[in-house]
C-alpha atoms as a PDB file:
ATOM      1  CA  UNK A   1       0.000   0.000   0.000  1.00  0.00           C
ATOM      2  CA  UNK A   2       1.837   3.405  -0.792  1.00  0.00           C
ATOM      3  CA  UNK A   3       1.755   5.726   2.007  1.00  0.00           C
ATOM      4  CA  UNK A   4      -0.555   8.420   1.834  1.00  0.00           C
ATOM      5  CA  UNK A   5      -0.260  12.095   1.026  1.00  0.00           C
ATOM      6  CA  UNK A   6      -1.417  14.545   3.585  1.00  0.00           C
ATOM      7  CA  UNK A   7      -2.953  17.044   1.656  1.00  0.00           C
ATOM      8  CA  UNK A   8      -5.266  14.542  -0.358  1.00  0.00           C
ATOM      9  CA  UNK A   9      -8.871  15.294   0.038  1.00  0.00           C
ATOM     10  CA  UNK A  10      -9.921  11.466  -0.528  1.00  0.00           C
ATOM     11  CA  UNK A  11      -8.299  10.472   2.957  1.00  0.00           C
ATOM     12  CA  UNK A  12     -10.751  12.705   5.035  1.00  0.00           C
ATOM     13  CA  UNK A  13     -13.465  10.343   6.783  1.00  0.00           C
ATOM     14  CA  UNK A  14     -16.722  11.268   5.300  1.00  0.00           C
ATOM     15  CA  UNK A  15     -19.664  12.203   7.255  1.00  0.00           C
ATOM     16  CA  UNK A  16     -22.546  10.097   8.251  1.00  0.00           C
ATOM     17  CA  UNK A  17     -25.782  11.807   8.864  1.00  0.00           C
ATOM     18  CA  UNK A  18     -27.060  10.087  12.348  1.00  0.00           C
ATOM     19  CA  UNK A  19     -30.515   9.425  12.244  1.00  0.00           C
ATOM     20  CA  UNK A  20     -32.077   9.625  16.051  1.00  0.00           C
ATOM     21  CA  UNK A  21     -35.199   7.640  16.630  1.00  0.00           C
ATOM     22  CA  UNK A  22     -37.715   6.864  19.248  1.00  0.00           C
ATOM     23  CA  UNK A  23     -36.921   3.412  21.109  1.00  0.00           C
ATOM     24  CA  UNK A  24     -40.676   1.478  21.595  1.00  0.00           C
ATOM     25  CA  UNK A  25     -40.013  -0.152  24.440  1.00  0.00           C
ATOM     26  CA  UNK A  26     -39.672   2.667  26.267  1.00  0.00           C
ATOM     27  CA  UNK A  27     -43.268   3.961  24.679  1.00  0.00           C
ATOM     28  CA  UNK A  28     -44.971   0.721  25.655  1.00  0.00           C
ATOM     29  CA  UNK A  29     -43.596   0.410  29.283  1.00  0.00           C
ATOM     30  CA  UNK A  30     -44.223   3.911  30.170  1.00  0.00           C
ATOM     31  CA  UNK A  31     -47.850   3.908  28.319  1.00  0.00           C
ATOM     32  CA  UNK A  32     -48.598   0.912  30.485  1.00  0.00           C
ATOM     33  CA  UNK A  33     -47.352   2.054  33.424  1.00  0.00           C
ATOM     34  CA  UNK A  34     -49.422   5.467  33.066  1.00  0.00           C
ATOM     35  CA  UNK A  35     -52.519   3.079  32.012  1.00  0.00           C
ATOM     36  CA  UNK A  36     -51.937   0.832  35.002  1.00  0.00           C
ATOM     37  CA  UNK A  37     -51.939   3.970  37.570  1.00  0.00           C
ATOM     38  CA  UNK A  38     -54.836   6.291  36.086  1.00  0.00           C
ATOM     39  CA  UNK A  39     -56.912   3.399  36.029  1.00  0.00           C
ATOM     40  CA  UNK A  40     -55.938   1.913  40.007  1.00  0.00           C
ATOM     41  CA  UNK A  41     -56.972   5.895  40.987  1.00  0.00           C
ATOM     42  CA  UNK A  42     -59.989   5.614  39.260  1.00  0.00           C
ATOM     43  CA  UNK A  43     -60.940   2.438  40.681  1.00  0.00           C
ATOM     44  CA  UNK A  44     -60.097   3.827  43.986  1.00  0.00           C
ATOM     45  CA  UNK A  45     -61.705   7.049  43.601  1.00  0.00           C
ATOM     46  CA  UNK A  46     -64.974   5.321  41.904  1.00  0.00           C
ATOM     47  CA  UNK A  47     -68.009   3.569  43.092  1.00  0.00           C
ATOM     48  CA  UNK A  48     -67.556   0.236  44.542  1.00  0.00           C
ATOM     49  CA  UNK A  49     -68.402  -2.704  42.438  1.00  0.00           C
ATOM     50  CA  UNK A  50     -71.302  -5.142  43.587  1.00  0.00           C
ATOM     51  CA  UNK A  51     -69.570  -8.252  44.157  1.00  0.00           C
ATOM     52  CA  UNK A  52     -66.172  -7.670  43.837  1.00  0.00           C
ATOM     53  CA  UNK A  53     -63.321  -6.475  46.478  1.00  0.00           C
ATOM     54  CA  UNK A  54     -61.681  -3.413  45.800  1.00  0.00           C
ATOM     55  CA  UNK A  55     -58.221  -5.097  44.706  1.00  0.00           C
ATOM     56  CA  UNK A  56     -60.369  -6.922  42.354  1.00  0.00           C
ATOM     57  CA  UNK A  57     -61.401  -3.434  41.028  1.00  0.00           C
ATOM     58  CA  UNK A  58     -58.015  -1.903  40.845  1.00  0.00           C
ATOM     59  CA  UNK A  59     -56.444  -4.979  38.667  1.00  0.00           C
ATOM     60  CA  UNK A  60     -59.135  -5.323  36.397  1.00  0.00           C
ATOM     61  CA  UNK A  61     -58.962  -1.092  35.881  1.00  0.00           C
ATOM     62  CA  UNK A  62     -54.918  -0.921  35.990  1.00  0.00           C
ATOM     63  CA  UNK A  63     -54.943  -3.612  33.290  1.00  0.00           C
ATOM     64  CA  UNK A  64     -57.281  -2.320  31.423  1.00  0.00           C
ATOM     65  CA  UNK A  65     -55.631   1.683  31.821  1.00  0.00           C
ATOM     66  CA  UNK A  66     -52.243  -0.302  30.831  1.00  0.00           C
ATOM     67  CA  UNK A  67     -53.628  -1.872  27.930  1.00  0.00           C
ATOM     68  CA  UNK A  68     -55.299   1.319  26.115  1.00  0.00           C
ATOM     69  CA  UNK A  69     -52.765   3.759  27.416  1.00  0.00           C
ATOM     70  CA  UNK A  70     -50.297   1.534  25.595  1.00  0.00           C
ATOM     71  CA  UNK A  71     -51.936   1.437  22.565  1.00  0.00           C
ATOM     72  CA  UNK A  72     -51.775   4.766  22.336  1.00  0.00           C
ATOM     73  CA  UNK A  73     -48.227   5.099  23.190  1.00  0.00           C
ATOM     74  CA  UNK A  74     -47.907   2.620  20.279  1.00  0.00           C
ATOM     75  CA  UNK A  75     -49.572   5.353  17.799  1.00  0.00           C
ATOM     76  CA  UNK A  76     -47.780   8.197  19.434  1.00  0.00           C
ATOM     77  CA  UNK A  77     -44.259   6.206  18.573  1.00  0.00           C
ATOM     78  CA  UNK A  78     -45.642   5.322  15.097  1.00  0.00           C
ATOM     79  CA  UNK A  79     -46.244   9.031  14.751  1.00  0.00           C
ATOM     80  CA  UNK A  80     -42.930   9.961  16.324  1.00  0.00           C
ATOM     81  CA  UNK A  81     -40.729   7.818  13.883  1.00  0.00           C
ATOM     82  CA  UNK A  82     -42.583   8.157  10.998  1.00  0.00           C
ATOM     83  CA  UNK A  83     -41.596  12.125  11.659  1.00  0.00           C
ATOM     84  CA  UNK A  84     -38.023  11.139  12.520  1.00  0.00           C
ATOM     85  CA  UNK A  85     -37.660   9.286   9.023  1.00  0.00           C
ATOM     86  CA  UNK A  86     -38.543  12.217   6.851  1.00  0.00           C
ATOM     87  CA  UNK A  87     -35.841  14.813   8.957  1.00  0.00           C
END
């Protein structure tokens, strides 16, 4: 290999744009966890079921919270990387 001239443009390292994106992970687990918490307060803060205890109330509400909270986080990070892929 001969050695290399200094003052040769070609040796330069090119440039790599860097492309930042969302991570999902984080969406979901953070969605969920917002789900799971709104919907123990509500259960909490709500009317007591007939024939059910209240932890009863606050797992069936936190799960369901988690699960459509998520969701959403899902279509907020959809949103978010479409966005990212155009910059």
């Amino acid at each position: 290999m001969p050695p290399s001239d200094p003052s040769d443009p070609t040796d330069e390292p090119t440039r790599l744009p860097v492309r930042r994106r969302p991570r999902l992970s984080r969406f979901l687990v953070v969605g969920a966890l917002v789900g799971f918490v709104v919907g123990a307060v509500i259960s909490l803060l709500g009317p007591d079921a007939p024939g059910s205890s209240a932890g009863q109330e606050v797992v069936l509400l936190g799960a369901t919270g988690a699960v459509f909270v998520g969701l959403a986080a899902a279509i907020v990070y959809l949103a978010l990387d479409r966005r990212a892929a155009r910059d």
